[in-house]
C-alpha atoms as a PDB file:
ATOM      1  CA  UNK A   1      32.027 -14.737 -10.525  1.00  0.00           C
ATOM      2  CA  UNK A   2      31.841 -17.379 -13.432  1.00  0.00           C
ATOM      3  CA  UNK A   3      28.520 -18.680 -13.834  1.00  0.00           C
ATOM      4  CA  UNK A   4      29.884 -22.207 -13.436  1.00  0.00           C
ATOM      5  CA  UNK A   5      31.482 -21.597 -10.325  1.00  0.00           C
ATOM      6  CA  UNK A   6      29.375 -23.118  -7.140  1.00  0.00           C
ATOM      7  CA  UNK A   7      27.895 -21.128  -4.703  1.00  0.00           C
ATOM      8  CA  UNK A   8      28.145 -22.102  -1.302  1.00  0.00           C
ATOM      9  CA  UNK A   9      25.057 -22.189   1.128  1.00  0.00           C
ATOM     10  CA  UNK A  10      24.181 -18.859   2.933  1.00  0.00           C
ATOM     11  CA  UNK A  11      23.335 -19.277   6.636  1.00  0.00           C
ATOM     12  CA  UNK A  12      20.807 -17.294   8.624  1.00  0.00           C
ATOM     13  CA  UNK A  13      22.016 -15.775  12.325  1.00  0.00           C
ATOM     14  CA  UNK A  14      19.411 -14.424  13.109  1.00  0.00           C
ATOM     15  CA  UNK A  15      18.413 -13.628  16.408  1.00  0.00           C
ATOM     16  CA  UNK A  16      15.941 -11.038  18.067  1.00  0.00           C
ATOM     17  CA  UNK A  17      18.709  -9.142  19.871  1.00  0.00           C
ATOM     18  CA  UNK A  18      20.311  -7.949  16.443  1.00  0.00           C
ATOM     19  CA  UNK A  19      21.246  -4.405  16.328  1.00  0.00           C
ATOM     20  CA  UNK A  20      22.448  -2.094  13.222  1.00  0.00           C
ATOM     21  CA  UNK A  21      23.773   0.798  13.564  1.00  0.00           C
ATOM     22  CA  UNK A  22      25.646   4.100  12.266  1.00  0.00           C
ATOM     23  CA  UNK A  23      25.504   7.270  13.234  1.00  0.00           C
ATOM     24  CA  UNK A  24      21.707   8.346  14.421  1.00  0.00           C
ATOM     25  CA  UNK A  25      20.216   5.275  12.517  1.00  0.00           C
ATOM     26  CA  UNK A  26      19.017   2.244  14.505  1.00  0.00           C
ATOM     27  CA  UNK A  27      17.303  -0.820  12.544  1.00  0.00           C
ATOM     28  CA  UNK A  28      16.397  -3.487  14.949  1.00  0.00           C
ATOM     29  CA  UNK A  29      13.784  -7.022  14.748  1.00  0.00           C
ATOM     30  CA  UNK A  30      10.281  -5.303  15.018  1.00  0.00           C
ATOM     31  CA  UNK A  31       8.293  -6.299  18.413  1.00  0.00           C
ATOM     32  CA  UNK A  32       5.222  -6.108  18.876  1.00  0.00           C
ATOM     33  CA  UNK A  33       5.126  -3.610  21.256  1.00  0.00           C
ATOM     34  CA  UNK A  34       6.461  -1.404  18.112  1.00  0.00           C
ATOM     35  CA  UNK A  35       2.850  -1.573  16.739  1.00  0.00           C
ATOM     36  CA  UNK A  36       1.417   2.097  17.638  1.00  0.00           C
ATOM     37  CA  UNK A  37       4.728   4.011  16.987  1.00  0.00           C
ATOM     38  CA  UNK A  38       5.416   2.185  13.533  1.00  0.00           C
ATOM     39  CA  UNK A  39       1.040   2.871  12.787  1.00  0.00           C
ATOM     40  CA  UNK A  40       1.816   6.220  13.972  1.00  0.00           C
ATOM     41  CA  UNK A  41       4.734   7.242  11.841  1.00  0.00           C
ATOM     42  CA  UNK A  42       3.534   5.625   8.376  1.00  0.00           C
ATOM     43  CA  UNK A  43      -0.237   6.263   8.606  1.00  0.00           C
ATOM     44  CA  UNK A  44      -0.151   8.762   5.611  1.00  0.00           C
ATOM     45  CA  UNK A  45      -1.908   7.809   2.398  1.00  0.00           C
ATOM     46  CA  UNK A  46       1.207   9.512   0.197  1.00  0.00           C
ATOM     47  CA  UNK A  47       3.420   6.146   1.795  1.00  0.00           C
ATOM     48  CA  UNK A  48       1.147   3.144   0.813  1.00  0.00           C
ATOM     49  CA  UNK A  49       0.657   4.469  -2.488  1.00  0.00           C
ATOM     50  CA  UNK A  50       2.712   1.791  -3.907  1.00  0.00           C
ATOM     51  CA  UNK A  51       2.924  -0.799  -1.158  1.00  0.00           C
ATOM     52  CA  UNK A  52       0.254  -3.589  -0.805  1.00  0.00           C
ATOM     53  CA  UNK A  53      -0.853  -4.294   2.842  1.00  0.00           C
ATOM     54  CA  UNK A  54      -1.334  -0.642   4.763  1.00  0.00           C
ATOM     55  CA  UNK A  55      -2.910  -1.294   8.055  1.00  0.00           C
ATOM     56  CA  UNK A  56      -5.539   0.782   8.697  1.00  0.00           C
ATOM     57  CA  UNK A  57      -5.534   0.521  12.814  1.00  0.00           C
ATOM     58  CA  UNK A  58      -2.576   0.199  15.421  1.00  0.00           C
ATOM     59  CA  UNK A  59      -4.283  -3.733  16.047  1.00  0.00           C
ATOM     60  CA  UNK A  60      -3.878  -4.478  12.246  1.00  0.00           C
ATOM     61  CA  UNK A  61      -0.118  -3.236  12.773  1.00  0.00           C
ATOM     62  CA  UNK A  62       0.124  -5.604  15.756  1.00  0.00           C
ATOM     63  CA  UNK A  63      -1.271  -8.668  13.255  1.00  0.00           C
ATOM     64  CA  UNK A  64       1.080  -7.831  10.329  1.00  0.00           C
ATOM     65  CA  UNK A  65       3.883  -8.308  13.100  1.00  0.00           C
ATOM     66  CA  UNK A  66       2.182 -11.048  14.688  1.00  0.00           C
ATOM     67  CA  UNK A  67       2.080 -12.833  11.415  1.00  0.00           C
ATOM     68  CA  UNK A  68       4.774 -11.503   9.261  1.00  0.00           C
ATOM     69  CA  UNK A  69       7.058 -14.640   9.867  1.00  0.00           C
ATOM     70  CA  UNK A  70       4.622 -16.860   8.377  1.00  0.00           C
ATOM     71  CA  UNK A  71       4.311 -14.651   5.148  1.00  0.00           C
ATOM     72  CA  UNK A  72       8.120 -15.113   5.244  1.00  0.00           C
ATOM     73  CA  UNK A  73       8.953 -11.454   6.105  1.00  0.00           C
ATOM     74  CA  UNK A  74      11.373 -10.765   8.755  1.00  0.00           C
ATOM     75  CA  UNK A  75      10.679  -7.277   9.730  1.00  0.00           C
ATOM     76  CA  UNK A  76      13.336  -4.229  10.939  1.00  0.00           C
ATOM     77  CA  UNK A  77      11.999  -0.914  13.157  1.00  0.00           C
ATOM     78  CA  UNK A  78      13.843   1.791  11.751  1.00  0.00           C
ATOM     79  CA  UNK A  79      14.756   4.726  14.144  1.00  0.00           C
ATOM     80  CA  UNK A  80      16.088   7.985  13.780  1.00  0.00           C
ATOM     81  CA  UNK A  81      17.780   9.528  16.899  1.00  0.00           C
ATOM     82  CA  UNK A  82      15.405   7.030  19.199  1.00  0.00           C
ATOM     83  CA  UNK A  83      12.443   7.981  16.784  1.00  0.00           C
ATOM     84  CA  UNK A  84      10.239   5.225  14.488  1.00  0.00           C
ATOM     85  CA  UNK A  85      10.663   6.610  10.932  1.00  0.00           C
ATOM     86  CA  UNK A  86      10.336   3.566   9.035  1.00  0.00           C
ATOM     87  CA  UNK A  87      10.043  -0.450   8.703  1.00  0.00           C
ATOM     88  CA  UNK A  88      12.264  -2.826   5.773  1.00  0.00           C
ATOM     89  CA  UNK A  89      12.047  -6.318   5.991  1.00  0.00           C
ATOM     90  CA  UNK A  90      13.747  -9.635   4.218  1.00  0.00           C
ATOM     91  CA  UNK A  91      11.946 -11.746   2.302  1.00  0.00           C
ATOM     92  CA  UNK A  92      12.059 -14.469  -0.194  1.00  0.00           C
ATOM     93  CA  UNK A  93      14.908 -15.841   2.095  1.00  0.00           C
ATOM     94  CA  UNK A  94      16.412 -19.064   0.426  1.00  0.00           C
ATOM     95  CA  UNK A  95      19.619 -19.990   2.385  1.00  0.00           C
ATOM     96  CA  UNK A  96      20.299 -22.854  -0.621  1.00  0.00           C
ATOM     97  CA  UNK A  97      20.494 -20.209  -3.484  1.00  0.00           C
ATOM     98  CA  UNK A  98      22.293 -17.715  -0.816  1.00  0.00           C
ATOM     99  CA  UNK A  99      19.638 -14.929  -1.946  1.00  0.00           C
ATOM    100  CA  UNK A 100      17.095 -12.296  -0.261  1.00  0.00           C
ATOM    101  CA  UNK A 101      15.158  -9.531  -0.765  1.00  0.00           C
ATOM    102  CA  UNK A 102      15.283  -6.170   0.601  1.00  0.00           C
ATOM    103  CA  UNK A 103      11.437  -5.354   0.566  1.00  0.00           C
ATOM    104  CA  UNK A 104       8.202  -4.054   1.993  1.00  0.00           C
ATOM    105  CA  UNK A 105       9.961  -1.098   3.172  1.00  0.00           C
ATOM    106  CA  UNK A 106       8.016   2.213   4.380  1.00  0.00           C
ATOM    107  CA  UNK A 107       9.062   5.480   5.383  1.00  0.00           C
ATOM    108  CA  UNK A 108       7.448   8.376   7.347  1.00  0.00           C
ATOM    109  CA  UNK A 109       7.108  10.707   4.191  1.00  0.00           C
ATOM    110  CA  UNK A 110       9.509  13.414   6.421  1.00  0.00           C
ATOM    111  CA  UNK A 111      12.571  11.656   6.073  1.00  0.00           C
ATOM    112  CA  UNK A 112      11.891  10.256   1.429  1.00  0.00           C
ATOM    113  CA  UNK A 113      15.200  11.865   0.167  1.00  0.00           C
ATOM    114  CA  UNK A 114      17.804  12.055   3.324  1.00  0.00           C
ATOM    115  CA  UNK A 115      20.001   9.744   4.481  1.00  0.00           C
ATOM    116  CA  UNK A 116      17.952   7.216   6.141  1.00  0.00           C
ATOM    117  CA  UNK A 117      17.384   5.476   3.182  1.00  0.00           C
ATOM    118  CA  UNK A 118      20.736   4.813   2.239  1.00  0.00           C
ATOM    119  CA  UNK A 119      21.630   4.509   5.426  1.00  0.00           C
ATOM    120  CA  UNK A 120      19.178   1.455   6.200  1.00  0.00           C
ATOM    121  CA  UNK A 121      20.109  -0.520   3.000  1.00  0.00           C
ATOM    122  CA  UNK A 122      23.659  -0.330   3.806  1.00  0.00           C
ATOM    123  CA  UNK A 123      23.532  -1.416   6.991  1.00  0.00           C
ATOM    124  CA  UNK A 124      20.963  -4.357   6.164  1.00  0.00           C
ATOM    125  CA  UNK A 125      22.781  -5.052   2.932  1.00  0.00           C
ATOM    126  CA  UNK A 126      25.896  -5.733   5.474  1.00  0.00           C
ATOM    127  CA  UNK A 127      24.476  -8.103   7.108  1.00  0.00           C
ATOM    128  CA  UNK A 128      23.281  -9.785   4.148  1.00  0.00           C
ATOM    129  CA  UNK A 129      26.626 -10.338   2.470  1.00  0.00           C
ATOM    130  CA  UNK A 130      29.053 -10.303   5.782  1.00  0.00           C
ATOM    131  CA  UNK A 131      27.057 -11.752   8.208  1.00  0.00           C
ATOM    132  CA  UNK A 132      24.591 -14.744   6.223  1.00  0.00           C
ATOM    133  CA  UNK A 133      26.844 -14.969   3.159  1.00  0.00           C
ATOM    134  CA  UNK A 134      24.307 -14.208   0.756  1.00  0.00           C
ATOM    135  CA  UNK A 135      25.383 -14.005  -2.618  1.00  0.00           C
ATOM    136  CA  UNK A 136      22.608 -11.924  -4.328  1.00  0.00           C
ATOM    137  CA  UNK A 137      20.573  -9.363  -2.462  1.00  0.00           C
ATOM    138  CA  UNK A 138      17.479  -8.412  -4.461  1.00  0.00           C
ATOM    139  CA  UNK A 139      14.909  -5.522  -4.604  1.00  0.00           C
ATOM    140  CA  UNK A 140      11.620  -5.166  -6.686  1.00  0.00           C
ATOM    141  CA  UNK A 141       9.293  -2.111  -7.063  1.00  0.00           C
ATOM    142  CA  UNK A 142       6.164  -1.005  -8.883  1.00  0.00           C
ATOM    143  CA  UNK A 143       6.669   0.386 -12.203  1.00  0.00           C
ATOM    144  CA  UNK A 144       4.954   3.197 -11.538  1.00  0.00           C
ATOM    145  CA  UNK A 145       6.670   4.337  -8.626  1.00  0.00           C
ATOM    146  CA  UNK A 146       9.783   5.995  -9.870  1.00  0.00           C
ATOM    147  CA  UNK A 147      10.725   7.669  -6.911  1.00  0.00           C
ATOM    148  CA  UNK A 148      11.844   4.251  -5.520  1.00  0.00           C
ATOM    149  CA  UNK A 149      13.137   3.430  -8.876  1.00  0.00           C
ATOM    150  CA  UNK A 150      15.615   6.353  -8.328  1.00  0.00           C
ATOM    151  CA  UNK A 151      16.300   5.791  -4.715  1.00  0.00           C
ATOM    152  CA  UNK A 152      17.483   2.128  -5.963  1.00  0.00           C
ATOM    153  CA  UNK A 153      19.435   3.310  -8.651  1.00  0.00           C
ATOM    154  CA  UNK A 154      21.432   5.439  -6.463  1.00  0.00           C
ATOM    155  CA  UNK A 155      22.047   2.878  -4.255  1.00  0.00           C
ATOM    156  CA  UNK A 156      24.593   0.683  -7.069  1.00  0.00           C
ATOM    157  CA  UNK A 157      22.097  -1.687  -7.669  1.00  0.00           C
ATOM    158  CA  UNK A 158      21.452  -3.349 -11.000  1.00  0.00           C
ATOM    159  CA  UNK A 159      18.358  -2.865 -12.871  1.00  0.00           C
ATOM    160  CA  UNK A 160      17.227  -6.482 -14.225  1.00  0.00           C
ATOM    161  CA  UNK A 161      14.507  -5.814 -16.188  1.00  0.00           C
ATOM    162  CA  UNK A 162      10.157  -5.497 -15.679  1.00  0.00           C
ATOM    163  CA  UNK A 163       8.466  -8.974 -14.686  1.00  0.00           C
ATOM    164  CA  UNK A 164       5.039  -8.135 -16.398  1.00  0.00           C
ATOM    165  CA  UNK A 165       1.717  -8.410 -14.418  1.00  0.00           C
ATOM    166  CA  UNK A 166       4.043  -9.819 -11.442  1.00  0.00           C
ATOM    167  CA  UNK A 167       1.220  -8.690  -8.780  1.00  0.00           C
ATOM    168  CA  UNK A 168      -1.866  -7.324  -7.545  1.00  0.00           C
ATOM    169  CA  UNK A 169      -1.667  -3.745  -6.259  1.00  0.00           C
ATOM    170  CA  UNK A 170      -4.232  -2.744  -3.268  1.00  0.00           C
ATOM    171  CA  UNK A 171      -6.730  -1.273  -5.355  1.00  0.00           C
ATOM    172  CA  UNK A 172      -6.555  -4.865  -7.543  1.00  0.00           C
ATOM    173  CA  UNK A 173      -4.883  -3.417 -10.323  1.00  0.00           C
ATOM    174  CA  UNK A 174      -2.059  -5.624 -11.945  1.00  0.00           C
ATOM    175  CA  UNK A 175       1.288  -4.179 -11.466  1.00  0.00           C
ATOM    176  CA  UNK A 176       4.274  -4.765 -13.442  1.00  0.00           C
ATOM    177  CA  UNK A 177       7.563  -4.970 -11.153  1.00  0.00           C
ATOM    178  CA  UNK A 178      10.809  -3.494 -11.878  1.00  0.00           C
ATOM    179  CA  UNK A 179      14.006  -6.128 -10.446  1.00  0.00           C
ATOM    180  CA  UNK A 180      16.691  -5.168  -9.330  1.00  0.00           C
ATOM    181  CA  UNK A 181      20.193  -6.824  -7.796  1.00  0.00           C
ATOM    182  CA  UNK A 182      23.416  -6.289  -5.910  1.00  0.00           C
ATOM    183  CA  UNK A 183      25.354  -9.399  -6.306  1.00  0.00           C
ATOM    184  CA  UNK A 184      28.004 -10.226  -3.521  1.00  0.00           C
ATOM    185  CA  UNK A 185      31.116  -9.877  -6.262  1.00  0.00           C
ATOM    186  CA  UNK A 186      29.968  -6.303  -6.800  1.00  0.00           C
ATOM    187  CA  UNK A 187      29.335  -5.353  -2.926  1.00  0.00           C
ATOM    188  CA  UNK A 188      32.665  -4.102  -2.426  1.00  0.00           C
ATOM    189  CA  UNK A 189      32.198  -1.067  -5.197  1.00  0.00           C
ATOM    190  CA  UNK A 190      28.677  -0.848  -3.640  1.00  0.00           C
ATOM    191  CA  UNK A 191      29.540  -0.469  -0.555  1.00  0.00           C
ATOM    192  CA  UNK A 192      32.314   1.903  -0.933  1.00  0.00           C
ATOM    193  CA  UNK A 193      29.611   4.258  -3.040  1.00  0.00           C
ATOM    194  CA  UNK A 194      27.518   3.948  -0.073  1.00  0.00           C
ATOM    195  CA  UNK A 195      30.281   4.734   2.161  1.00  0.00           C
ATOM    196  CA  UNK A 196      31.052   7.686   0.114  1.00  0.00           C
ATOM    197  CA  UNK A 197      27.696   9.076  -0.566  1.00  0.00           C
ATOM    198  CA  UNK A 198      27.227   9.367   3.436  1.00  0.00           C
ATOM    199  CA  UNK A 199      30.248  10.613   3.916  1.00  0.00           C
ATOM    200  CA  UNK A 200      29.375  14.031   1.998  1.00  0.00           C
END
């Protein structure tokens, strides 16, 4: 798309009842009542090691959910044949610039490296660019933490560059943050790599 082309609006249909699917993967809004099985299945020190916020009980789990709207995160359960394995949420949501992240997102440490992954950004990338019309869906991660740098990569996305001392880490350290983008002109080939990849 030419740079001096407009953009039109994104919209936001959202509702609580939204369901994504394919094959045993299941992302869904995150309830409340979600707060023990998602403490359960990411209370491992090896998956906050590069995520701000772990909660430390299954009542701190209930208050992230409890207050993750007004932090402007809109959280997804991820399931795995009926089972929690993970949570992913948008953020930065601004329906004017048609743009969101794809952030915050945990997994039980059993499933880093299958198809869940991929799996779950397809599926919420989808939605993103079919359903609200977004034109740029965005994901940022710790410099440090290459593993997600490579999980990214393989997605399609586009590395952006590092936006230098962008945020605290939990220990208080500053982190740099690596940006990265899928822009809705280059879902298609995205997509179909997806497509592909989970095909094999």
């Amino acid at each position: 798309m030419d740079a001096d082309t407009p953009v039109a609006s994104a919209t936001w249909p959202w509702n609580e009842d939204l369901v994504l699917s394919r094959g045993t993967i299941d992302v869904r809004p995150t309830t409340r009542a979600e707060a023990e099985l998602l403490f359960d299945a990411l209370d491992d020190d090896a998956v906050w090691e590069h995520v701000k916020g772990r909660p430390e009980s299954t009542n701190q789990m209930r208050d992230v959910i409890d207050t993750s709207r007004d932090m402007g995160r809109w959280m997804w359960t991820i399931r795995d044949s009926g089972r929690v394995v993970g949570s992913s949420s948008f953020m930065e949501v601004s329906l004017v610039d048609a743009r969101v992240e794809i952030g915050h997102t945990t997994y039980a440490c059993r499933v880093w490296g299958t198809f869940v992954n991929p799996t779950c950004k397809l599926l919420l990338m989808s939605w993103a660019f079919d359903h609200a019309g977004m034109n740029r869906v965005q994901l940022k991660t710790d410099l440090r933490n290459l593993r997600s740098q490579g999980a990214i990569e393989r997605l399609g996305a586009t590395r952006e560059g590092v936006l230098r001392s962008y945020q605290k880490r939990q220990n208080g350290t500053i982190r740099d943050t690596v940006m990265y983008s899928v822009l809705a002109s280059e879902w298609t080939g995205v997509k179909t790599g997806l497509l592909d990849r989970l095909s094999d």
